[in-house]
N, C-alpha and C. Protein backbone atom coordinates (compact mmCIF):
# COMPACT_ATOMS: atom_id res chain seq x y z
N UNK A 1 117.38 96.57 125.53
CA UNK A 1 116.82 97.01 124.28
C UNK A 1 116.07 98.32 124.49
N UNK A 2 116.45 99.19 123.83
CA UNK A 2 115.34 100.17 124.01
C UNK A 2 114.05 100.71 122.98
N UNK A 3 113.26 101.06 123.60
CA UNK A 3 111.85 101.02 123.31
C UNK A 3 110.80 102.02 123.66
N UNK A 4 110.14 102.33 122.60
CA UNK A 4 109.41 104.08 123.03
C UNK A 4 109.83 105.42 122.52
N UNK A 5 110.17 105.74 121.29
CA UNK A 5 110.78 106.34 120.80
C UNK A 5 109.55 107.42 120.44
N UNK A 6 109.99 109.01 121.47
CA UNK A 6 108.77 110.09 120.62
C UNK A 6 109.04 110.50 119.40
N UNK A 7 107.72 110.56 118.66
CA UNK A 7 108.15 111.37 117.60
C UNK A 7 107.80 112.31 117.38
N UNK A 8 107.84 113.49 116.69
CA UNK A 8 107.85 114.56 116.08
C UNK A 8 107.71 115.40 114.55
N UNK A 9 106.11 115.86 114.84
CA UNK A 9 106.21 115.53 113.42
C UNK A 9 106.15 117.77 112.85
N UNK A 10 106.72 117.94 111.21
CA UNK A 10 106.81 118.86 111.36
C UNK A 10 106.04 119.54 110.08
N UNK A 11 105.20 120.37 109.45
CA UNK A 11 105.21 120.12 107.67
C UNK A 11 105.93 121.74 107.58
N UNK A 12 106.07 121.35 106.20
CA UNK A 12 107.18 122.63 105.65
C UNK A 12 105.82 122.78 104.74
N UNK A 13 106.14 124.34 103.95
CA UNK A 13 105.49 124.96 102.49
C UNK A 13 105.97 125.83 101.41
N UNK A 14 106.84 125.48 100.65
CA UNK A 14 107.39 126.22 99.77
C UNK A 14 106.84 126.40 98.97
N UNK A 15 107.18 127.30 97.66
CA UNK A 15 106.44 127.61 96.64
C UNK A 15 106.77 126.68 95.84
N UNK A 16 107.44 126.00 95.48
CA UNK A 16 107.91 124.37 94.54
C UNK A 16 107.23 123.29 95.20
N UNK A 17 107.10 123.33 96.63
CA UNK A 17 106.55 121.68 97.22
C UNK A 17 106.21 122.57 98.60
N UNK A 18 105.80 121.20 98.93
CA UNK A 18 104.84 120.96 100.20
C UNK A 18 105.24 119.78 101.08
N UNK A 19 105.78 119.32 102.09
CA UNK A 19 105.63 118.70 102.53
C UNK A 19 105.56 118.14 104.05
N UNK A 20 105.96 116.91 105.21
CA UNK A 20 106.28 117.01 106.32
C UNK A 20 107.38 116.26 106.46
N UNK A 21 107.73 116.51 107.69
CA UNK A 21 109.28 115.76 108.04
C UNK A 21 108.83 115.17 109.81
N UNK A 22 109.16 114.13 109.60
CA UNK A 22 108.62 113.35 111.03
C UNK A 22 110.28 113.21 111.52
N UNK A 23 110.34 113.36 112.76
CA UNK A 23 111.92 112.72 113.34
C UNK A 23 111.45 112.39 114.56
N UNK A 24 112.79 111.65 114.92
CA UNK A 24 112.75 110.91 116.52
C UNK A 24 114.13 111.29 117.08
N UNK A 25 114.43 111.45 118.15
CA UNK A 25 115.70 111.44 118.72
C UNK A 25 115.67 110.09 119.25
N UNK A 26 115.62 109.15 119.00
CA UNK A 26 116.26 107.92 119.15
C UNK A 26 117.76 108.07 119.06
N UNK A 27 118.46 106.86 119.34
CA UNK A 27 119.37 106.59 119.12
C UNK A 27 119.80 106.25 117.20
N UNK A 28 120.72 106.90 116.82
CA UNK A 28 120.62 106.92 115.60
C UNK A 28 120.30 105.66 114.38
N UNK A 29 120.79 104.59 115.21
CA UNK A 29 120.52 103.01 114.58
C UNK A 29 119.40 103.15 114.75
N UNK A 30 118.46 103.26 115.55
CA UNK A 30 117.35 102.60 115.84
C UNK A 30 116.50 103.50 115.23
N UNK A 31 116.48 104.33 115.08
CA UNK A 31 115.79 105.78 114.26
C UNK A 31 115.90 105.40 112.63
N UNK A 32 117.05 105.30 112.30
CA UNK A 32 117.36 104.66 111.08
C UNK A 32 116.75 103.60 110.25
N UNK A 33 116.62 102.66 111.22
CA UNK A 33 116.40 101.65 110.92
C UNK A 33 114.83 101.39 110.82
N UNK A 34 113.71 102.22 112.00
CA UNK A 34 112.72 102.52 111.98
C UNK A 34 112.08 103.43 110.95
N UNK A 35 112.98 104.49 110.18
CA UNK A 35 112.27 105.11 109.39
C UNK A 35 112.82 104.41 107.83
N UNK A 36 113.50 103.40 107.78
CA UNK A 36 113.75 102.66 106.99
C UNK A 36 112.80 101.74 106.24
N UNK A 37 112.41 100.96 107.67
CA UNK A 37 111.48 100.27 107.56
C UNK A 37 109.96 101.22 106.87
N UNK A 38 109.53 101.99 107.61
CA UNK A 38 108.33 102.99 107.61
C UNK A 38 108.28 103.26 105.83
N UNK A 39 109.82 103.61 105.35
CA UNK A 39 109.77 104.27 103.75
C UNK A 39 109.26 103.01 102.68
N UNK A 40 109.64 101.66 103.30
CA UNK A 40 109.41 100.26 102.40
C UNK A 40 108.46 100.09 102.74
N UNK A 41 107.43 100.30 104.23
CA UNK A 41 106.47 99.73 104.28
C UNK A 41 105.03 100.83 103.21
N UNK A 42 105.45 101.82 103.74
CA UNK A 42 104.52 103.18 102.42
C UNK A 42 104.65 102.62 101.09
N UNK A 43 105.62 102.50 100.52
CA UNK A 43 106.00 102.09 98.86
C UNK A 43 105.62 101.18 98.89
N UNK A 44 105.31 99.96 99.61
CA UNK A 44 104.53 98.70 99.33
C UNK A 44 102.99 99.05 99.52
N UNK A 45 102.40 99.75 100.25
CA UNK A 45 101.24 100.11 100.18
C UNK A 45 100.84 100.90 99.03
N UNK A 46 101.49 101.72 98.83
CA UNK A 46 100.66 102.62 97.46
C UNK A 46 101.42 102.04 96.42
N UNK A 47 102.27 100.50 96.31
CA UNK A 47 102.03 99.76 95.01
C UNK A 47 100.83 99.36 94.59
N UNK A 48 100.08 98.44 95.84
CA UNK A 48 98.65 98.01 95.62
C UNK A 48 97.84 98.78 95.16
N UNK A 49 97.76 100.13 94.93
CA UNK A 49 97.00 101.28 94.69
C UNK A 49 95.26 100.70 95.13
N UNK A 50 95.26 100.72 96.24
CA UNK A 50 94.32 100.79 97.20
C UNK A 50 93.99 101.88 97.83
N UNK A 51 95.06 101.99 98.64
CA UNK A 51 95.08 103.37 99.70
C UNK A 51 95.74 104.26 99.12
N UNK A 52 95.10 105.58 99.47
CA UNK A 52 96.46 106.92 99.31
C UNK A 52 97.26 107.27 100.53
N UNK A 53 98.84 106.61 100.56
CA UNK A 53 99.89 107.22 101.55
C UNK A 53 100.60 107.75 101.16
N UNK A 54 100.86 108.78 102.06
CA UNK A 54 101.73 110.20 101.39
C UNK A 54 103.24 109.31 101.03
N UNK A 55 103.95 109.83 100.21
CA UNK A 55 104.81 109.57 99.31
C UNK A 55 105.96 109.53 100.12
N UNK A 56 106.77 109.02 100.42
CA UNK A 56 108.05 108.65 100.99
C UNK A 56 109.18 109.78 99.92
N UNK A 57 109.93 110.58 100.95
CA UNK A 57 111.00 111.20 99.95
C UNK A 57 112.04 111.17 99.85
N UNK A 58 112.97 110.70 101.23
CA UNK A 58 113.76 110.18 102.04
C UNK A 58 113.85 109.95 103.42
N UNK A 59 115.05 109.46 103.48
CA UNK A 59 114.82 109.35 104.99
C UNK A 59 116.55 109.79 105.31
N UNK A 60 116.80 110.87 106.49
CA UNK A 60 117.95 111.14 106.68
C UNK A 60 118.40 111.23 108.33
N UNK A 61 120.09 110.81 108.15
CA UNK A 61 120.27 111.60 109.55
C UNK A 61 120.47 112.70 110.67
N UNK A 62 120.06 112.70 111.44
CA UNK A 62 119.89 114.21 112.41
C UNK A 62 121.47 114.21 112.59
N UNK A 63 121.96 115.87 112.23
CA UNK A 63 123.34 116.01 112.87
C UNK A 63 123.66 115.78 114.62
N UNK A 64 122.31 115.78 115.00
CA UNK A 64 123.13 115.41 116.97
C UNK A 64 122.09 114.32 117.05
N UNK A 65 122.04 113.41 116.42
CA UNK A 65 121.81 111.74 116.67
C UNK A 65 120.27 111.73 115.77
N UNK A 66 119.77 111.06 116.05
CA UNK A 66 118.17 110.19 115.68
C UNK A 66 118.06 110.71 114.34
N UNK A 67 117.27 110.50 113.52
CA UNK A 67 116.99 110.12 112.18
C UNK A 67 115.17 111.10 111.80
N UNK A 68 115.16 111.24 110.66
CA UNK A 68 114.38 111.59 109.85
C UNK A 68 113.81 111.25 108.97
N UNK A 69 112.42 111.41 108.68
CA UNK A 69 111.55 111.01 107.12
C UNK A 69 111.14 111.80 106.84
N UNK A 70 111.02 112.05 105.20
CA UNK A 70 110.66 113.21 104.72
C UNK A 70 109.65 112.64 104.20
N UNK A 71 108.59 113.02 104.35
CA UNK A 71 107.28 112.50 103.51
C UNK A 71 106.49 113.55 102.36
N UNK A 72 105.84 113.02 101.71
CA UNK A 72 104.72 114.16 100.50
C UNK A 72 103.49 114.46 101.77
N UNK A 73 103.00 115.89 101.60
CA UNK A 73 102.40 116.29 102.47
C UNK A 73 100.61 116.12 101.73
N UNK A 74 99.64 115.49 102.74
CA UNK A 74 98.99 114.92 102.07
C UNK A 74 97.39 116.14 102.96
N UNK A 75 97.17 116.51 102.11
CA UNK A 75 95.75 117.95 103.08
C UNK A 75 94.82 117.22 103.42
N UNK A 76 94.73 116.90 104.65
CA UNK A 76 93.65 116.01 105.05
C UNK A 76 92.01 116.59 104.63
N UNK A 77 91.22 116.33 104.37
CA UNK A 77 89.47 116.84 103.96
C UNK A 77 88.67 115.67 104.99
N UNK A 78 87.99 116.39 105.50
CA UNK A 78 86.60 115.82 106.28
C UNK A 78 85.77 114.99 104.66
N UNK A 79 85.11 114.38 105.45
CA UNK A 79 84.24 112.97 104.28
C UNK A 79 82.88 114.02 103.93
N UNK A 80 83.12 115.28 103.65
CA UNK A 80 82.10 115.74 103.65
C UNK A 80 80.64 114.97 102.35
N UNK A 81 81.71 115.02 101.14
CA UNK A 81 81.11 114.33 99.89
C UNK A 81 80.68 113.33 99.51
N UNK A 82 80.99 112.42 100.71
CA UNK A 82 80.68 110.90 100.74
C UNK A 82 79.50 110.67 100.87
């Protein structure tokens, strides 16, 4: 089984959107299947509208193997106001 997959994370900035793209060179199943999971587990969290997690946009495959998520890019702020 394999196990330990780095990831890589990247953000883009256009003038229409904003966002990041995380990938793994895993093996393409297992990449797949991991950022599969990752897109259902986000959309079940910000159903509860509890937490804010950046927005799931897709998830795709790398042309020379492992897989991709495209996420909403979220500007992190220090708790200054709290």
């Amino acid at each position: 089984m394999y196990a330990g997959c780095t990831l890589a994370w990247m953000s883009y900035f256009q003038v229409s959107s904003t966002g990041c793209l995380k990938n793994s060179p895993c093996f393409v199943l297992q990449a797949r299947i991991m950022f599969d999971g990752e897109m259902a587990s986000l959309k079940a969290i910000a159903a509860t509208n509890t937490v804010r997690v950046p927005a799931p946009i897709t998830v795709l495959d790398l042309p020379k193997g492992g897989a991709c998520i495209v996420l909403e890019y979220l500007d992190m702020k220090g708790s200054d106001n709290l």
